[in-house]
Protein backbone atom coordinates (compact mmCIF):
# COMPACT_ATOMS: atom_id res chain seq x y z
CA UNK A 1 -5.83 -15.71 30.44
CA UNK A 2 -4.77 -18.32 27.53
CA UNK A 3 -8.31 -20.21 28.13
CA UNK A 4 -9.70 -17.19 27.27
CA UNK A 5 -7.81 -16.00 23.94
CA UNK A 6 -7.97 -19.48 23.00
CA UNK A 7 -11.64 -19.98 23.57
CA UNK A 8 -11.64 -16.52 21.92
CA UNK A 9 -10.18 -16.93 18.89
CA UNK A 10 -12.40 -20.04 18.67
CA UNK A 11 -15.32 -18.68 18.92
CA UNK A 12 -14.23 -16.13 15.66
CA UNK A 13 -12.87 -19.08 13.54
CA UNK A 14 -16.69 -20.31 14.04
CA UNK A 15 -18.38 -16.95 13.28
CA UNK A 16 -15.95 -16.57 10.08
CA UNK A 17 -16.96 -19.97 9.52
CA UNK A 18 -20.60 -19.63 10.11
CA UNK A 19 -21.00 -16.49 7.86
CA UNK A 20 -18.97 -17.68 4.75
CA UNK A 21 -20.77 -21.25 4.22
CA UNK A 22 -23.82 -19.12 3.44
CA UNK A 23 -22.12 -18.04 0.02
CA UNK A 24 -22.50 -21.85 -1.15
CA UNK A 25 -26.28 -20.37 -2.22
CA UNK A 26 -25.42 -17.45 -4.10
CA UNK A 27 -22.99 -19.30 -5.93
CA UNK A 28 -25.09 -21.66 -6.72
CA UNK A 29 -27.41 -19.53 -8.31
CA UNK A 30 -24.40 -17.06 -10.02
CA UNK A 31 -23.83 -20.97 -11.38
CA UNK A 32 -27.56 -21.40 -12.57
CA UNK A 33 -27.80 -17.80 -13.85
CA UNK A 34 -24.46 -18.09 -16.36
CA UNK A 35 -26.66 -19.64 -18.70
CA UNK A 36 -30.25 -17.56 -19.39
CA UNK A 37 -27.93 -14.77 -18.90
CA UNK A 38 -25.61 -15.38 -21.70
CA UNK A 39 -28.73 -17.00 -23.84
CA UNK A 40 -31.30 -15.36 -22.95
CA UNK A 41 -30.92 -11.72 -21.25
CA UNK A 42 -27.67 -12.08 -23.69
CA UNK A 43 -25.77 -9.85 -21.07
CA UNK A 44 -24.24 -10.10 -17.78
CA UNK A 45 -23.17 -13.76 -17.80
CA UNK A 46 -19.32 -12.78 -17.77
CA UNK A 47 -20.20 -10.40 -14.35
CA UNK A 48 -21.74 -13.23 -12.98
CA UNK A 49 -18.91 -15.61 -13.44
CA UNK A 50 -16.58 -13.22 -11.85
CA UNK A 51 -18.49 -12.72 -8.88
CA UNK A 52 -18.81 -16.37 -8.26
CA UNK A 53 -15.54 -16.63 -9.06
CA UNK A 54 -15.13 -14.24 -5.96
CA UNK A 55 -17.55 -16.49 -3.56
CA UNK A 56 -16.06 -19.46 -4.64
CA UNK A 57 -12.42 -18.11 -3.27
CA UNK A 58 -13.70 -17.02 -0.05
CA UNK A 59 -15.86 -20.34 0.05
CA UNK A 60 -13.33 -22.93 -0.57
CA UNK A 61 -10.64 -20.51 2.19
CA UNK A 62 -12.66 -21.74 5.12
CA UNK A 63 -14.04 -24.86 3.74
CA UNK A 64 -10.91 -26.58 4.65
CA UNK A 65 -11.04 -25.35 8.71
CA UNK A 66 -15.12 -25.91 8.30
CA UNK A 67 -14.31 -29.54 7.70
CA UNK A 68 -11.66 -30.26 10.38
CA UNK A 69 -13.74 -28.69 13.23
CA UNK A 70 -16.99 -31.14 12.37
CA UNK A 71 -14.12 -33.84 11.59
CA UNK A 72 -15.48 -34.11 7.73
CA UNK A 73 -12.06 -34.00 6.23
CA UNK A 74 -10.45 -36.95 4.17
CA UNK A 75 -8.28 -38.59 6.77
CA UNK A 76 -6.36 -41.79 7.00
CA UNK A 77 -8.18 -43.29 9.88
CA UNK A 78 -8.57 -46.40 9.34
CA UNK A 79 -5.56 -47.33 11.19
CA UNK A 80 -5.83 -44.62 14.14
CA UNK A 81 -9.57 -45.49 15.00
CA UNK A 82 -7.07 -48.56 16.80
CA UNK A 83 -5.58 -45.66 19.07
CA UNK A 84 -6.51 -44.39 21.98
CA UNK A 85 -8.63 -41.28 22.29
CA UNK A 86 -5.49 -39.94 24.05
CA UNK A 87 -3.11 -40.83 21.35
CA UNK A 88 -5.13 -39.49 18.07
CA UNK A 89 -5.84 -36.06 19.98
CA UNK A 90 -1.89 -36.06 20.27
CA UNK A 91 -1.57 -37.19 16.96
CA UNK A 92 -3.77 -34.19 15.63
CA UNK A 93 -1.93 -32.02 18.00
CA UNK A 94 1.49 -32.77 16.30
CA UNK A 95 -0.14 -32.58 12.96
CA UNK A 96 -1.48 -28.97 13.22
CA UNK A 97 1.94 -27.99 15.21
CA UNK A 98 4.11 -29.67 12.73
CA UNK A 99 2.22 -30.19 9.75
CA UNK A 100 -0.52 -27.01 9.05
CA UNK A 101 1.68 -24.29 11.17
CA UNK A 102 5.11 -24.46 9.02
CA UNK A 103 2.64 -25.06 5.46
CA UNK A 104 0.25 -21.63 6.39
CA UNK A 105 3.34 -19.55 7.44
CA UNK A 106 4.85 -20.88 4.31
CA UNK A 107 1.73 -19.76 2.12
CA UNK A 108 1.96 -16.56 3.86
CA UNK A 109 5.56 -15.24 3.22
CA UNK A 110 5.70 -17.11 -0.35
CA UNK A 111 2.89 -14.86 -1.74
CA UNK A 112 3.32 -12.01 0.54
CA UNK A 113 4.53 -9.92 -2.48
CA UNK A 114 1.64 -10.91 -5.11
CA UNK A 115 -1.11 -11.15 -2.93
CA UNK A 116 -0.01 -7.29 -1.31
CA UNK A 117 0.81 -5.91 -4.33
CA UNK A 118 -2.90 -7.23 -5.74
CA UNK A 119 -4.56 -5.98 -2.28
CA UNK A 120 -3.20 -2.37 -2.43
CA UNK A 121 -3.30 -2.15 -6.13
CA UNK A 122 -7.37 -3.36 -5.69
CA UNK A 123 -6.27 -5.74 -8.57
CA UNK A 124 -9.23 -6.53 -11.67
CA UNK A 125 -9.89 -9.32 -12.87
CA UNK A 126 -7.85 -10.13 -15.97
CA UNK A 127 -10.01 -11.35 -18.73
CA UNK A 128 -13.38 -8.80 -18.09
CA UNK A 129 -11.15 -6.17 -16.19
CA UNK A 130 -14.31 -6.22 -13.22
CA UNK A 131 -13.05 -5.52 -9.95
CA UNK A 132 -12.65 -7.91 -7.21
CA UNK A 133 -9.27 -10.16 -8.53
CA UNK A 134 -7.55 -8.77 -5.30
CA UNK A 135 -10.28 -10.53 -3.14
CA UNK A 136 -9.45 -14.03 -4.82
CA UNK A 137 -5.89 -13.36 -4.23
CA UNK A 138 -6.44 -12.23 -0.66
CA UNK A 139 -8.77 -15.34 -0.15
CA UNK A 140 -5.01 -17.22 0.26
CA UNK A 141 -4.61 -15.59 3.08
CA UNK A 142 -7.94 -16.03 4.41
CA UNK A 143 -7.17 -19.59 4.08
CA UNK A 144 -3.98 -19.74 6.05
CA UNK A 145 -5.02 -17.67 8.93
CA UNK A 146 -8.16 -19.27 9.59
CA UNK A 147 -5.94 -22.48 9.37
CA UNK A 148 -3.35 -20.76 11.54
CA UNK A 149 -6.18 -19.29 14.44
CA UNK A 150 -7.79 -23.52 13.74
CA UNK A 151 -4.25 -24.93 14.50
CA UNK A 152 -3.85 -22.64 17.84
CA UNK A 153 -6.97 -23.59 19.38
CA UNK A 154 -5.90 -27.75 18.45
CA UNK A 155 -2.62 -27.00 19.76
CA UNK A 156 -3.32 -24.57 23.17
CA UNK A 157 -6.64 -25.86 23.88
CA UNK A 158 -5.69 -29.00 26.21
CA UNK A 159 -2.97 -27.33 28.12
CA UNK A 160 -5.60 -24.58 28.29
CA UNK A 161 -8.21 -27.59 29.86
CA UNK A 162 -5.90 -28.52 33.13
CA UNK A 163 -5.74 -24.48 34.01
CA UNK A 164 -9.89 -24.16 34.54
């Protein structure tokens, strides 16, 4: 029963995962477009720095989870590669547990009241007054609960390995 909310909530970290890292290309080309808009089309440039302000939230609030499942993340290795296999996977274990669970639950409660407030009030964006601020705010919490969900699976997951 815990294999299976585990491998669950695994599988939709990845498809959250999978469908977000395809905003990298539209905001690379709301990056390109800034420019001939403002210059040339002499419009629109200011929309299109919101909205890619927008991607880049949502973008960067699984980027961090994206790069500890492929193990891409800056880590200080160079000692620990002397460990066992056994003893690093207990050493990430502890990590997450210890490290990542208290830090996300803290994100969580200390902007519970800003990023709600922003959410309900469907918050715009300060300087062009375009909608969408609330999503940049609610990207926070994007971030810690894909964290959260990332650390569960690292945590559960070998426990979850000796009941199969």
């Amino acid at each position: 029963m815990i294999a299976r909310i585990v491998n669950g909530l695994d599988r939709l970290t990845g498809c959250v995962i999978a469908v977000l890292r395809w905003l990298a290309l539209p905001l690379v080309l709301l990056l390109f477009m800034q420019w001939p808009l403002r210059e040339i089309v002499r419009g629109y440039s200011r929309e299109a720095n919101d909205l890619g302000q927008i991607i880049f939230a949502l973008y960067v609030a699984v980027s961090v989870t994206a790069a500890t499942r492929a193990g891409t993340h800056l880590a200080a290795d160079a000692l620990a590669q002397r460990y066992s296999a056994r003893t690093r996977d207990l050493l990430k274990r502890i990590g997450a547990l210890f490290g990542l669970v208290p830090w996300a639950l803290f994100i969580i409660y200390a902007s519970r009241q800003t990023v709600w407030s922003s959410i309900v009030g469907l918050e715009a964006l300060p300087d062009t007054n375009n909608p969408g601020y609330y999503i940049i705010k609610g990207s926070l919490w994007l971030m810690a609960l894909v964290i959260l969900a990332q650390c569960i699976v690292d945590v559960v997951r070998p426990s979850c390995s000796g009941e199969r």
